[in-house]
N, C-alpha and C. Protein backbone atom coordinates (compact mmCIF):
# COMPACT_ATOMS: atom_id res chain seq x y z
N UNK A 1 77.50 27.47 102.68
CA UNK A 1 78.18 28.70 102.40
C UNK A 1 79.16 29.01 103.54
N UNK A 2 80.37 29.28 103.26
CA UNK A 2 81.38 29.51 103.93
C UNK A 2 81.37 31.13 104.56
N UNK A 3 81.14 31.65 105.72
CA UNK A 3 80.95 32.73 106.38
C UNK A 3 82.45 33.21 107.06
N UNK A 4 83.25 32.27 107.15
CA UNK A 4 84.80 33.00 107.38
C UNK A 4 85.51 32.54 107.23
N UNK A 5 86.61 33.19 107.13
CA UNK A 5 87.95 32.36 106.53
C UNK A 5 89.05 31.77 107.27
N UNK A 6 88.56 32.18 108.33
CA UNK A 6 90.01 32.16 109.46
C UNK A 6 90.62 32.58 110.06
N UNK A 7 91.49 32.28 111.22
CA UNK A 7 92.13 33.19 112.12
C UNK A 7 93.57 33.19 110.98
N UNK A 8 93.89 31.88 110.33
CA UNK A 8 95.50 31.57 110.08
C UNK A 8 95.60 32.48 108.75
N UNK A 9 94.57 32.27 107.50
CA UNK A 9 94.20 33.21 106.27
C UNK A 9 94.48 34.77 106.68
N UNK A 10 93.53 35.03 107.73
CA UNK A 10 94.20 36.50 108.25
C UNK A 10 95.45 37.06 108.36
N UNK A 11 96.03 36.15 109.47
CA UNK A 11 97.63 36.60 109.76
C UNK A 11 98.54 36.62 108.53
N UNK A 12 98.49 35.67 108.24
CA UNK A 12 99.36 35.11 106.73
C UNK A 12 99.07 36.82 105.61
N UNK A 13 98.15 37.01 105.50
CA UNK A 13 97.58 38.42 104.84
C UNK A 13 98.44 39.31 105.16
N UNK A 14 98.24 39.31 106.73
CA UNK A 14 99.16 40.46 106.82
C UNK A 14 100.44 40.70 106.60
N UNK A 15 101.02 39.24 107.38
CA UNK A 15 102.91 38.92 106.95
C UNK A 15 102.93 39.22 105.42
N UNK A 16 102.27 39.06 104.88
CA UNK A 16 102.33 38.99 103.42
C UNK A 16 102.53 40.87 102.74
N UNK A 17 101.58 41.55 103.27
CA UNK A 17 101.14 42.71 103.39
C UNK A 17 102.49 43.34 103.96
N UNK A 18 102.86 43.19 104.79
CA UNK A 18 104.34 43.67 105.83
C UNK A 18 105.44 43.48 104.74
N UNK A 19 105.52 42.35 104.08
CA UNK A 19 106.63 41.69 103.56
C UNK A 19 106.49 42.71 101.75
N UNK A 20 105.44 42.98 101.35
CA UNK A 20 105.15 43.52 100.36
C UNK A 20 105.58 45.19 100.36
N UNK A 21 105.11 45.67 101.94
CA UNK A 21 105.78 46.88 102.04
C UNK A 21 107.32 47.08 102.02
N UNK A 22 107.99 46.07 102.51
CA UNK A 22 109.54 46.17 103.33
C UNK A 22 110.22 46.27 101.53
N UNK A 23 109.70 45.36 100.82
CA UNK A 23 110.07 45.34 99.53
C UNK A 23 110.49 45.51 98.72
N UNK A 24 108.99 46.13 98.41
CA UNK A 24 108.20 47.20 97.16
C UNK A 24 108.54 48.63 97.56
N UNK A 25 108.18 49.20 98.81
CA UNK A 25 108.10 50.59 98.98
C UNK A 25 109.33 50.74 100.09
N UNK A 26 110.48 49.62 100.56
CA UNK A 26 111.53 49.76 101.37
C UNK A 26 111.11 50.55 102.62
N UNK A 27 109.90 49.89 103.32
CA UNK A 27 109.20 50.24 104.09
C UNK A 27 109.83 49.62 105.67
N UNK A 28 110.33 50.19 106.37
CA UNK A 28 110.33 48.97 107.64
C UNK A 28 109.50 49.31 109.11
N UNK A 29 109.00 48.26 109.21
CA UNK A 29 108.02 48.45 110.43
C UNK A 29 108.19 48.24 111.42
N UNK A 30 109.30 47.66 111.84
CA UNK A 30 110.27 47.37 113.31
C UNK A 30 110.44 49.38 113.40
N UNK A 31 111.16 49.69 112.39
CA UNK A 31 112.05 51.06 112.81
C UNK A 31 110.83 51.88 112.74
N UNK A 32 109.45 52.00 111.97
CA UNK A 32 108.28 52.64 112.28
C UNK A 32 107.61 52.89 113.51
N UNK A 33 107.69 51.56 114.02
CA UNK A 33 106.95 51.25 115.41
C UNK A 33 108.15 51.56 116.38
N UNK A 34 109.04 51.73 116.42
CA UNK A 34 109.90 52.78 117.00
C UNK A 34 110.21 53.53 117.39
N UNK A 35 109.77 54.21 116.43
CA UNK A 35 110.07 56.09 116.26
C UNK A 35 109.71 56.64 117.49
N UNK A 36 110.24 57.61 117.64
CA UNK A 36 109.16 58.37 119.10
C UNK A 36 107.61 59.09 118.71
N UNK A 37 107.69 59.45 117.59
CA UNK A 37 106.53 59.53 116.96
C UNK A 37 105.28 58.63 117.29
N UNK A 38 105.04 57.80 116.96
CA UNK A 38 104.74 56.15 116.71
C UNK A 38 104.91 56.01 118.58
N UNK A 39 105.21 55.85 118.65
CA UNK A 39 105.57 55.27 120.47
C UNK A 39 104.45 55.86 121.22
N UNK A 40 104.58 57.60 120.73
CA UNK A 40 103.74 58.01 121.74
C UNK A 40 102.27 57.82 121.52
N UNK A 41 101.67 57.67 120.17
CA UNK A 41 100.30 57.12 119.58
C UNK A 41 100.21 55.19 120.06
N UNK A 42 101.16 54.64 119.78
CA UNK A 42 100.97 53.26 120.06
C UNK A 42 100.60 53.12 121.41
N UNK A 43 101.71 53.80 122.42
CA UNK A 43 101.67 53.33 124.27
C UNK A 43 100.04 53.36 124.54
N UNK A 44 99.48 54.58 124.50
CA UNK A 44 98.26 54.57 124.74
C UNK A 44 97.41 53.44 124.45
N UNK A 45 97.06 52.78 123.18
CA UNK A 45 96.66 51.80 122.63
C UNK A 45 96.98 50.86 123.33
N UNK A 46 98.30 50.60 123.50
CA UNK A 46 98.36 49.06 124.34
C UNK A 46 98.16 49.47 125.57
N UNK A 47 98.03 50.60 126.65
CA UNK A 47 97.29 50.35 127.37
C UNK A 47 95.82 50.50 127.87
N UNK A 48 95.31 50.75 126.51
CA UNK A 48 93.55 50.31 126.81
C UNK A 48 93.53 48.74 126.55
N UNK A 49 94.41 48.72 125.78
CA UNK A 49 93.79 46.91 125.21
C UNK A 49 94.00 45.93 126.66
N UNK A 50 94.82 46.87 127.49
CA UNK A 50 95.74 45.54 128.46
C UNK A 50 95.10 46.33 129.56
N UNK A 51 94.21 47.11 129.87
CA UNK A 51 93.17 47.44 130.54
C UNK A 51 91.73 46.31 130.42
N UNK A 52 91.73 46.42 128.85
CA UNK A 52 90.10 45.97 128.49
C UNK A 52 90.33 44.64 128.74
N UNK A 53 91.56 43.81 128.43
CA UNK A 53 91.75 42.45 128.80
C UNK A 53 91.55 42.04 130.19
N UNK A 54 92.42 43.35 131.03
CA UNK A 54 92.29 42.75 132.55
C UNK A 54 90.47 43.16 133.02
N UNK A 55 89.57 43.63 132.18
CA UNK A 55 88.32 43.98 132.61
C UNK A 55 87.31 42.71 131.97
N UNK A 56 87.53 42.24 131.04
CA UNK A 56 86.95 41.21 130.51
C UNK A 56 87.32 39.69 131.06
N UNK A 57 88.75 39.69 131.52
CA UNK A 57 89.43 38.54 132.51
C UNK A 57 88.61 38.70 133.88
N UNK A 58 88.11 39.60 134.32
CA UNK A 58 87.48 39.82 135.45
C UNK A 58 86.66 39.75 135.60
N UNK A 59 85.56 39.82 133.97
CA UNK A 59 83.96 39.43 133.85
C UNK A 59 83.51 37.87 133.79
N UNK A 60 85.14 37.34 133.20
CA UNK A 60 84.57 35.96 132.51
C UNK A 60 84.92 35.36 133.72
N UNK A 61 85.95 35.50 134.15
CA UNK A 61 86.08 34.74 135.68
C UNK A 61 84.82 34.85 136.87
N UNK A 62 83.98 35.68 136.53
CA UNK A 62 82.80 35.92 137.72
C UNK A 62 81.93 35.25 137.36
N UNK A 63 81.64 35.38 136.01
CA UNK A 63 80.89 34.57 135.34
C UNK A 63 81.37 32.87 135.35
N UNK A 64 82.29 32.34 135.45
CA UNK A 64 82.59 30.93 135.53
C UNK A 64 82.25 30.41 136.90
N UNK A 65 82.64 31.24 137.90
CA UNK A 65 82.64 30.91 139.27
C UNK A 65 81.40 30.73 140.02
């Protein structure tokens, strides 16, 4: 029994998903993720993720050494 599908099945989903919005509903997500709206909810986000990376880069490296 097959338990996952993939990293590549995923992405492809989404391009697919992106490409279905830009379309169908003349959606664009370059000029979404833009906005100042959007900017000020996103910044935050990327910097926990690029926090949690440099905290987990710092666990696995202690742990290797």
């Amino acid at each position: 029994m097959k338990t996952s599908e993939g990293f590549i099945g995923k992405v492809l989903l989404i391009i697919v998903a992106i490409l279905f919005a830009k379309y169908y509903f003349d959606f664009d997500v370059l000029v979404w993720a833009k906005s100042p709206e959007e900017q000020s909810f996103i910044a935050p986000l990327i910097s926990i993720i690029k926090q949690f990376y440099v905290w987990a880069d710092g666990v696995v490296r202690s742990i290797v050494t």
